[in-house]
Protein backbone atom coordinates (compact mmCIF):
# COMPACT_ATOMS: atom_id res chain seq x y z
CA UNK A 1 0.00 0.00 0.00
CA UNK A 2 1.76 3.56 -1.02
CA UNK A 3 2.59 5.25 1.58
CA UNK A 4 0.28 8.70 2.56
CA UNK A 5 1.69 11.70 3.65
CA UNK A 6 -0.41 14.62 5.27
CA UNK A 7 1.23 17.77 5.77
CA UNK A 8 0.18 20.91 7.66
CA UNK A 9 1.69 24.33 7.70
CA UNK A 10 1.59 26.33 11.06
CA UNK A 11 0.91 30.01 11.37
CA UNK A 12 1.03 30.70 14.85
CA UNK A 13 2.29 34.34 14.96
CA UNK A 14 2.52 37.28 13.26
CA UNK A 15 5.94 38.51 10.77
CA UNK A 16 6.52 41.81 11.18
CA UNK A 17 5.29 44.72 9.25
CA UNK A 18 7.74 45.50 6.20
CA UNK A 19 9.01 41.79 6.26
CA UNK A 20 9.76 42.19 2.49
CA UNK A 21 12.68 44.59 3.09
CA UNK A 22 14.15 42.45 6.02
CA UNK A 23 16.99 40.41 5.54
CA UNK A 24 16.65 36.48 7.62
CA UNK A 25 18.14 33.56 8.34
CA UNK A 26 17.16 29.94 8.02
CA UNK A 27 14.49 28.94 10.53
CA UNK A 28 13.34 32.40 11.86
CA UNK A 29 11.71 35.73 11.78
CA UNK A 30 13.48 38.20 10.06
CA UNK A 31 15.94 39.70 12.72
CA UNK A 32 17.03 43.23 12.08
CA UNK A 33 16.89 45.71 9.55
CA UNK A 34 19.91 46.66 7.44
CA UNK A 35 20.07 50.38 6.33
CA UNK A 36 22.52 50.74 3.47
CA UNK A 37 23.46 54.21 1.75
CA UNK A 38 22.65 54.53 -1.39
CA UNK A 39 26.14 53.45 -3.01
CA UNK A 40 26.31 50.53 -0.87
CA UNK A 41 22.57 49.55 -1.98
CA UNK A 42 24.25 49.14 -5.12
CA UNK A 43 26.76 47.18 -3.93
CA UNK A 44 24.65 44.66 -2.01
CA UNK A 45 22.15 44.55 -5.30
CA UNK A 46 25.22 42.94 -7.28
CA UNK A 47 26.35 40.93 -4.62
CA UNK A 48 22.90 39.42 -4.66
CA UNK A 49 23.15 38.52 -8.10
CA UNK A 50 26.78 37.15 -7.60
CA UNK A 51 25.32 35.00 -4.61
CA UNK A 52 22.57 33.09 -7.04
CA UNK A 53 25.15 31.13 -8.74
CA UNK A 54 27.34 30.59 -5.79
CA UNK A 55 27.66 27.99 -3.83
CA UNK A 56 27.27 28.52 -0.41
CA UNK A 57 31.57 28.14 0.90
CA UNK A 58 32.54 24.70 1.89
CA UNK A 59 32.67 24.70 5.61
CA UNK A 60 34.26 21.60 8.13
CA UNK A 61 31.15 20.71 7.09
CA UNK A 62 27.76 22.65 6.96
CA UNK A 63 24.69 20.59 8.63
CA UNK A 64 21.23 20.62 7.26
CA UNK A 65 18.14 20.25 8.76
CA UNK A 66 19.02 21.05 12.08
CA UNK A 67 15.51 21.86 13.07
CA UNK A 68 13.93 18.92 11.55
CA UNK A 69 13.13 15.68 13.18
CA UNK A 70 11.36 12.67 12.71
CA UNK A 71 9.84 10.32 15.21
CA UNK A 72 7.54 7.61 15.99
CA UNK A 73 6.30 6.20 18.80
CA UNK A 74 9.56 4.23 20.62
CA UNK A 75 11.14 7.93 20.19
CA UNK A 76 8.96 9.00 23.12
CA UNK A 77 11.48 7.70 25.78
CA UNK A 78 12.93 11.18 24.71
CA UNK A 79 10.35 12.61 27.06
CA UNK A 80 10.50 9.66 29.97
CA UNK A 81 7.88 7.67 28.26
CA UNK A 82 8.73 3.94 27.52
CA UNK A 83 8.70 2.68 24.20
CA UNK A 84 6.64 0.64 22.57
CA UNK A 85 2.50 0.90 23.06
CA UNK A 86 2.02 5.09 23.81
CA UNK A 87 -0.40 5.08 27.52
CA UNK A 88 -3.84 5.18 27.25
CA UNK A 89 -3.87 8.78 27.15
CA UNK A 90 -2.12 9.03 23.97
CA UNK A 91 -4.40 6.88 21.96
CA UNK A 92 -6.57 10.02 20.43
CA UNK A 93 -4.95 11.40 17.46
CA UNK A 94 -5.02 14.78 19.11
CA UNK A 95 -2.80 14.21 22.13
CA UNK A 96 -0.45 11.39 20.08
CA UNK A 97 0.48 14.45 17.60
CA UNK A 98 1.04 16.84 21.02
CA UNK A 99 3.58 13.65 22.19
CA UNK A 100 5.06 13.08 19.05
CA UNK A 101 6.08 16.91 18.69
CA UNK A 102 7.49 16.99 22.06
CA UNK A 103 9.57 13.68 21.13
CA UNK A 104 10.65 15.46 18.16
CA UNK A 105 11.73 18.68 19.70
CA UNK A 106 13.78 16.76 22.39
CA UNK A 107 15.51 15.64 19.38
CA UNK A 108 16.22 19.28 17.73
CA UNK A 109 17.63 20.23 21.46
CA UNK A 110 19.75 17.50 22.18
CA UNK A 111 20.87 18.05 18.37
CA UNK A 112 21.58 22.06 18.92
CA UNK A 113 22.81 21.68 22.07
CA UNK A 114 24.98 18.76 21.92
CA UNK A 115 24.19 16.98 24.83
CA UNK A 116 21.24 14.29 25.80
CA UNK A 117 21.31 16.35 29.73
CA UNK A 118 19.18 19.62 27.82
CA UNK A 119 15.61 17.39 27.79
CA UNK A 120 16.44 16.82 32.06
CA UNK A 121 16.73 20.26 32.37
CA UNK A 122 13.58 21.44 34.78
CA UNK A 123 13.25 24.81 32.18
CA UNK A 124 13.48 22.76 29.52
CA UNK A 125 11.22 20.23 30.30
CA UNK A 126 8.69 22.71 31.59
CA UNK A 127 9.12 24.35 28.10
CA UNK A 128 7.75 21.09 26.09
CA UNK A 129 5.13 20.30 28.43
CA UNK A 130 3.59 23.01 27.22
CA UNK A 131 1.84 23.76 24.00
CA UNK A 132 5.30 22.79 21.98
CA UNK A 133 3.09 23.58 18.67
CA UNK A 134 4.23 27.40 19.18
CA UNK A 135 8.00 26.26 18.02
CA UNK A 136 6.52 24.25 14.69
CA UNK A 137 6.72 25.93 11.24
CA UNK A 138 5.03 22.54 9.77
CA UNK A 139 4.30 18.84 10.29
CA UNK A 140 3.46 16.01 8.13
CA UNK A 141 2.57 12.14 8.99
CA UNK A 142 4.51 9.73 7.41
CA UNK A 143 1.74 7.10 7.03
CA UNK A 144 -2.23 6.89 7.73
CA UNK A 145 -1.46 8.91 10.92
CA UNK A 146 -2.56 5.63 12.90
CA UNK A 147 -0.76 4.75 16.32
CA UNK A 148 2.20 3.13 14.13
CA UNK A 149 2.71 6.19 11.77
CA UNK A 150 5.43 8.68 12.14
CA UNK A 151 5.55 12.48 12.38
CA UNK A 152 8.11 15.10 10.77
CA UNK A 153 8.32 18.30 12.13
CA UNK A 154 10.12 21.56 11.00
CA UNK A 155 11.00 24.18 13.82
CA UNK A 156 11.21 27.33 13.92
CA UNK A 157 15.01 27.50 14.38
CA UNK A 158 15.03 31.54 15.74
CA UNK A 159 12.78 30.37 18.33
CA UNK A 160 14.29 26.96 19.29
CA UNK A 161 17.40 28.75 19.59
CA UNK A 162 15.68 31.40 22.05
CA UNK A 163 14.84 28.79 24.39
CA UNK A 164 18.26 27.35 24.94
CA UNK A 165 19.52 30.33 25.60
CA UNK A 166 17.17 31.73 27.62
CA UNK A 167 17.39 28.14 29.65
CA UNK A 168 21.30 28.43 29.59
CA UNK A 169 21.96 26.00 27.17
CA UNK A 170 24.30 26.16 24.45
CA UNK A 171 23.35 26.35 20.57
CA UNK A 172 25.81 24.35 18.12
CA UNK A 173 25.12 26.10 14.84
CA UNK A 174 25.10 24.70 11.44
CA UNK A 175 28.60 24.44 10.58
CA UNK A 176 30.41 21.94 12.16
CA UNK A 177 33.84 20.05 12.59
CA UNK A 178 34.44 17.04 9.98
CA UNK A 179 35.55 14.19 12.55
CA UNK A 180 37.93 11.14 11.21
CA UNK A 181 37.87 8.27 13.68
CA UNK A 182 40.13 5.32 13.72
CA UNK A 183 39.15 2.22 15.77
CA UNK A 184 41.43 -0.90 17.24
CA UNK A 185 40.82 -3.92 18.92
CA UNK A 186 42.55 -5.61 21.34
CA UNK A 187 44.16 -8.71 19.95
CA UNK A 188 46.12 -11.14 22.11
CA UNK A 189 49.26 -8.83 22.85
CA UNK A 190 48.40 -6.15 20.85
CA UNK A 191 46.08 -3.63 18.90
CA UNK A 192 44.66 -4.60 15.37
CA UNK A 193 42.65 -2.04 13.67
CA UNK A 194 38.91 -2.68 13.12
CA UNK A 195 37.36 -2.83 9.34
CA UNK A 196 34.56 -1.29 8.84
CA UNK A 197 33.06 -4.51 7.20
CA UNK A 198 34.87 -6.78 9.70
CA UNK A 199 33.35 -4.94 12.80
CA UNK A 200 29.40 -3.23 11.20
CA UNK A 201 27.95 -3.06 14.50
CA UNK A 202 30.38 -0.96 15.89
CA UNK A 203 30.46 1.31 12.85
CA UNK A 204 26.62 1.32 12.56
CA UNK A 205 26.69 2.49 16.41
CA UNK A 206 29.55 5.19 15.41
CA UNK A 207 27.34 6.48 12.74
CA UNK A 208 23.80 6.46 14.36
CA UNK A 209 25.48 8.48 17.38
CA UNK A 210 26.85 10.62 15.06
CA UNK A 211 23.70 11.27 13.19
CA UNK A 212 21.58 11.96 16.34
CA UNK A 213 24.03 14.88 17.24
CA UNK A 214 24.48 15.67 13.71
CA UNK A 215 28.16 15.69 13.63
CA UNK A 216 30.22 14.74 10.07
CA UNK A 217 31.36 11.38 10.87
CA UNK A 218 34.43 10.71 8.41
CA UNK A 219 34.75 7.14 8.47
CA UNK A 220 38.02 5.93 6.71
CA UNK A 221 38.45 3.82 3.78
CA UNK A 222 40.98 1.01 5.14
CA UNK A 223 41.77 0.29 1.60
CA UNK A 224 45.71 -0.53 1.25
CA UNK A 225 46.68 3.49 1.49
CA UNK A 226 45.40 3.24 4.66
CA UNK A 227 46.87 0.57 5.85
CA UNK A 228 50.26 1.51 4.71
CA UNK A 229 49.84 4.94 7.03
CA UNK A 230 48.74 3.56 10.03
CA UNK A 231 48.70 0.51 12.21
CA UNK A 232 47.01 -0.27 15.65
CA UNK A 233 50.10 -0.34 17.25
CA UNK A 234 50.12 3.50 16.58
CA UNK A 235 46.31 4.58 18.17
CA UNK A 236 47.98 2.28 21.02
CA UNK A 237 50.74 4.40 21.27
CA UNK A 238 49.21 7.51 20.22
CA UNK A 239 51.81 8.00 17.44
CA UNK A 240 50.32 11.49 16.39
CA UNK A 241 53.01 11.94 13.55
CA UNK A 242 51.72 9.04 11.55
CA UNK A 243 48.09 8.82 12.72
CA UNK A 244 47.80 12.78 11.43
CA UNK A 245 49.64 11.57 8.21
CA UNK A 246 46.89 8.98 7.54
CA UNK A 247 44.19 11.71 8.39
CA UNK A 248 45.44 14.07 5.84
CA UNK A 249 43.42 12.55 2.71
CA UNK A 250 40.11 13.05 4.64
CA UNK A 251 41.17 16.73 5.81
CA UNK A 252 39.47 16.82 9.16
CA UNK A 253 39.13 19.35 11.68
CA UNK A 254 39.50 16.63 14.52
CA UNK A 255 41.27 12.88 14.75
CA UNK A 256 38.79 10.68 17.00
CA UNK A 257 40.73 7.41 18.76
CA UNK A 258 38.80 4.81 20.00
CA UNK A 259 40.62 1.69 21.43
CA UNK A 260 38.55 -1.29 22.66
CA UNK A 261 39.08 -4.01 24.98
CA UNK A 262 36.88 -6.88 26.27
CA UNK A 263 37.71 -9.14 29.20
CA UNK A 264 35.78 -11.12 31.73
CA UNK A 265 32.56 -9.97 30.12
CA UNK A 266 33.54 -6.57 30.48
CA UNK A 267 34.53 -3.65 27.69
CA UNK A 268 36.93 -1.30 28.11
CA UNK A 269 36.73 1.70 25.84
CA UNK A 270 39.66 4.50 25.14
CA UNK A 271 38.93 7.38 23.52
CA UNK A 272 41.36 10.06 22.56
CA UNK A 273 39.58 13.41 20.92
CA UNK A 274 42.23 15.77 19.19
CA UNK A 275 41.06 19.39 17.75
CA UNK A 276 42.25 22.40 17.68
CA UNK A 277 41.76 22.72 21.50
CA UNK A 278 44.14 20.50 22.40
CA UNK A 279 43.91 16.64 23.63
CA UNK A 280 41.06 15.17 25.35
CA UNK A 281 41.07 11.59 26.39
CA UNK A 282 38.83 9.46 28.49
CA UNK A 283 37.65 5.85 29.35
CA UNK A 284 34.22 4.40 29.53
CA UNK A 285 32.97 0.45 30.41
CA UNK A 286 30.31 -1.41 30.41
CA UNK A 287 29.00 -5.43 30.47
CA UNK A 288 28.36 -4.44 26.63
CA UNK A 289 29.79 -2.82 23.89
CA UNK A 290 26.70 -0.90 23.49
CA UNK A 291 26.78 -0.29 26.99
CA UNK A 292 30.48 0.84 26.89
CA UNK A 293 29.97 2.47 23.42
CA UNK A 294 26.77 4.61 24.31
CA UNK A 295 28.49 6.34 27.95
CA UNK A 296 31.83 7.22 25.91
CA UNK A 297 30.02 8.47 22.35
CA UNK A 298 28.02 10.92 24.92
CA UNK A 299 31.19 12.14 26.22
CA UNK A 300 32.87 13.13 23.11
CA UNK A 301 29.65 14.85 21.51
CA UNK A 302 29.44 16.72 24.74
CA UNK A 303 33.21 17.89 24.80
CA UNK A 304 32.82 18.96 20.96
CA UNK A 305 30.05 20.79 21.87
CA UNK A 306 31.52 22.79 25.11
CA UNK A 307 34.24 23.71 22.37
CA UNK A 308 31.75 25.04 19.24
CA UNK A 309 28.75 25.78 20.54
CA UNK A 310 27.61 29.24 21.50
CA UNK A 311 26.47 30.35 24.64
CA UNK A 312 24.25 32.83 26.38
CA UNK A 313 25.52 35.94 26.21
CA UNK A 314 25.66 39.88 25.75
CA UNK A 315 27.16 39.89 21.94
CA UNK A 316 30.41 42.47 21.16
CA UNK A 317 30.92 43.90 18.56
CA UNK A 318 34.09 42.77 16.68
CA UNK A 319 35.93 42.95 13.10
CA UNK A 320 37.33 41.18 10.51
CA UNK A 321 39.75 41.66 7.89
CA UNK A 322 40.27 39.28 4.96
CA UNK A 323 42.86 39.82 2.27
CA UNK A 324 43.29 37.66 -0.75
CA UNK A 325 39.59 38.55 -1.54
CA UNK A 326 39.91 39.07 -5.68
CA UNK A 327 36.37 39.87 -6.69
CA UNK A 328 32.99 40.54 -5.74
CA UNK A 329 32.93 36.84 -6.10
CA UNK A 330 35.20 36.27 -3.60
CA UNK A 331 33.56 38.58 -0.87
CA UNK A 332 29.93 37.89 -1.30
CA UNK A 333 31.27 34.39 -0.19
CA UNK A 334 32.84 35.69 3.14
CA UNK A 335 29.69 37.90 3.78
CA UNK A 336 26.82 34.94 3.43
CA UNK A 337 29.63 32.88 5.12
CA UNK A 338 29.56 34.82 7.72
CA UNK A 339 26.10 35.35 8.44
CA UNK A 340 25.28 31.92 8.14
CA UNK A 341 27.30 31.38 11.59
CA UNK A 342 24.90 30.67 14.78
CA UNK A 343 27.44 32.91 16.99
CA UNK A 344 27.10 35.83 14.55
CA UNK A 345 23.95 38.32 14.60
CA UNK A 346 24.68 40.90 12.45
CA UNK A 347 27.23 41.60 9.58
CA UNK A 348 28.22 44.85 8.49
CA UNK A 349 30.21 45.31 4.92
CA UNK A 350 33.29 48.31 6.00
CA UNK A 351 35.25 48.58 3.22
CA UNK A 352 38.00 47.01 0.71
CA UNK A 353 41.62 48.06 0.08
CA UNK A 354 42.59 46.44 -2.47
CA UNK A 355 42.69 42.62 -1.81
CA UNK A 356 41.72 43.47 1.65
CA UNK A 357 37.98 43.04 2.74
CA UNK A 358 36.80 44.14 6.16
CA UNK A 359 33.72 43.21 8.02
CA UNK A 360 32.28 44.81 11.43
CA UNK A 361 29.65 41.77 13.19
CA UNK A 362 27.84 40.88 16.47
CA UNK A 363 29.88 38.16 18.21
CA UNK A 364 27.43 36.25 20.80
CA UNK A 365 30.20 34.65 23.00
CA UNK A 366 33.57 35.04 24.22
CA UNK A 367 35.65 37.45 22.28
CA UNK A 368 38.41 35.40 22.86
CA UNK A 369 36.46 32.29 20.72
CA UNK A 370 35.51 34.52 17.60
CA UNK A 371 38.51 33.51 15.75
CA UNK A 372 37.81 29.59 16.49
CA UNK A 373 34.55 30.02 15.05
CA UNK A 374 34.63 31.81 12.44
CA UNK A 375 38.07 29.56 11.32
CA UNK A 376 34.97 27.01 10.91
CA UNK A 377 34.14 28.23 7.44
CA UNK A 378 37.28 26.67 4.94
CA UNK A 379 37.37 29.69 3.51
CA UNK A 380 39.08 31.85 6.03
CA UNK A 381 42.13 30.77 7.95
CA UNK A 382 43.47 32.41 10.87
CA UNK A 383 46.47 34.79 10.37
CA UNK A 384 48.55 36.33 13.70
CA UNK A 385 46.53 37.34 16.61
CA UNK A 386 43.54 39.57 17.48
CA UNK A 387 44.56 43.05 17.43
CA UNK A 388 42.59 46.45 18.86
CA UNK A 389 41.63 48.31 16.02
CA UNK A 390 42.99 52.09 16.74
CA UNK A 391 40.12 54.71 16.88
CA UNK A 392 37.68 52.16 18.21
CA UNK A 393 39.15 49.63 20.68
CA UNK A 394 36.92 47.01 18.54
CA UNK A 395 38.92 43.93 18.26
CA UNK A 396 40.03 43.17 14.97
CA UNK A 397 40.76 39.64 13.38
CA UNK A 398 43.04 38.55 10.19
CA UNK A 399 42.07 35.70 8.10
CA UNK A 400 43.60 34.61 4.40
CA UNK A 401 40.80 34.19 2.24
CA UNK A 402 41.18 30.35 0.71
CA UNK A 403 39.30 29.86 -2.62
């Protein structure tokens, strides 16, 4: 039987007046006006043009569908419900839909905010208790809408976002670090690495997790180039010069090292995270590999998280100056880059010297972190340290623009 799909559009507030001449983001009201003079209007009118036949710049990875979800009914253990049958209560159409949209905003949060903890949060479990439909753009069954069908649902992101920060909870925005992991085994005296195809559950685990937190999972190849680079002898000795050499073909932004042993019915897992924050390492158990797997996977998504996810906070204002930019090209691809960043509000065009583009934006978060985040996007890398720009104290960054 083909399979039905009903979809309904929510309209549950009011845009502002003049929405036409606002300028948005993905997944929210329009935000702020932008008042341009009349030579920069024309500026911004070719950029526009420029920008419809431009990809949007090639990030450590740029997630989509962030404030999507879709659930079904053993997804309701999100909300401290046990799988399976739904209660009695649940068995109307009306109140299954309210439960399924709670399940599926649980998802978004732990998603945004990198961490399962958010949906334990008092505040944020007071906020989905009630009406949750005031955070959905749209929903659509996946089925006949019986008991057994499943439920997409499309947030509004601005307001999502609102209500982790206004909880104190952190928002991980859409671009985010590619992550390579190698695996080993224990093997009588030693470390063997683990095959994808030799070892699918444990891969299949690695992804799922990966998935539910939306994080680029860069699994490698472990065809012979692989092989010849690295060995499980080095994730057991943590040979960085040769386990970085291997990494280099799938140009990530972090190494994960996961190193597993089982003995007396118990399984010991090692995990070594490396990004541009330094070395994190850790150990989790469990009678299971699922069990041990599950704890430890947590852990990691949580740590990347604390690193790239922004948190509540006054935003500064900050700059940015990017040389190498050649064209209009070239910096209508920093400008939407830029904007499309969860920790930036606002973007402001300056002016260009030459090669030399310069930005002013709103940096929600430590000043000290801008740089990190914004080094996010490929196209900019880091040059020197943050300076204070003379005239206004405003800090002021230096990237190299990278086609």
């Amino acid at each position: 039987m083909p399979k039905q799909v009903m979809v309904k559009e929510i309209r549950n507030r009011q845009k502002p007046p003049g929405t036409s001449q606002w300028l948005t983001r993905d997944g929210g009201w329009p935000r702020f006006p932008r008042m341009y003079s009349f030579s920069r209007r024309i500026i911004v009118a070719s950029l526009g043009i420029l920008l419809v036949g431009t990809a949007l710049p090639a990030s450590a990875a740029k997630v989509e569908g962030l404030y999507r979800a879709e659930v079904g009914k053993d997804d309701l253990a999100l909300l401290g419900i046990g799988g399976g049958q739904p209660p009695s209560s649940f068995r109307s159409t009306k109140a299954r839909k309210k439960a399924l949209m709670r399940a599926a905003m649980a998802e978004v949060l732990i998603r945004l905010s990198g961490t399962s903890q958010v949906v334990a949060d008092p505040l944020v479990r007071y906020e989905l208790l009630r009406p949750v439909e005031r955070f959905v753009s749209r929903y659509q069954y996946l089925g006949n809408g019986s008991s057994d069908s499943r439920i997409r649902v499309q947030f509004n992101g601005r307001a999502v976002r609102e209500l982790l920060w206004q909880t104190g909870w952190p928002v991980w925005g859409h671009y985010r670090p590619g992550v390579v992991v190698w695996v080993a085994r224990r093997s009588g005296g030693g470390m063997d690495l683990a095959f994808p195809d030799m070892a699918p559950d444990l891969y299949d685990r690695l992804r799922a997790t990966a998935k539910r937190y939306a994080v680029p999972l860069l699994v490698p190849l472990m065809d012979a180039k692989d092989r010849s680079h690295i060995s499980g002898r080095d994730l057991l000795f943590e040979d960085w010069g040769r386990i970085r050499a291997a990494s280099e073909r799938y140009d990530p932004d972090a190494i994960l090292l996961l190193r597993i042993d089982t003995e007396d019915g118990t399984t010991q897992a090692h995990w070594v995270l490396r990004g541009s924050d330094g070395v994190h390492s850790f150990s989790s158990s469990g009678t299971s590999l699922k069990a041990a797997f599950q704890s430890g996977m947590v852990r990691v998504m949580a740590d990347m998280a604390c690193h790239y996810a922004v948190y509540p906070g006054q935003s500064v204002t900050m700059q940015a100056a990017v040389s190498g930019v050649a064209n209009l090209q070239d910096y209508a691809r920093v400008e939407h880059g830029l904007d499309r960043l969860a920790a930036i509000e606002s973007v402001t065009p300056m002016r260009v010297e030459g090669t030399q583009a310069q930005f002013r934006f709103a940096f929600q978060g430590p000043p000290e972190r801008a740089a990190h985040i914004l080094s996010l996007l490929d196209l900019l890398e880091p040059k020197g340290q943050p300076a204070a720009q003379e005239g206004d104290g405003k800090a002021l960054l230096h990237f190299a623009y990278r086609p």
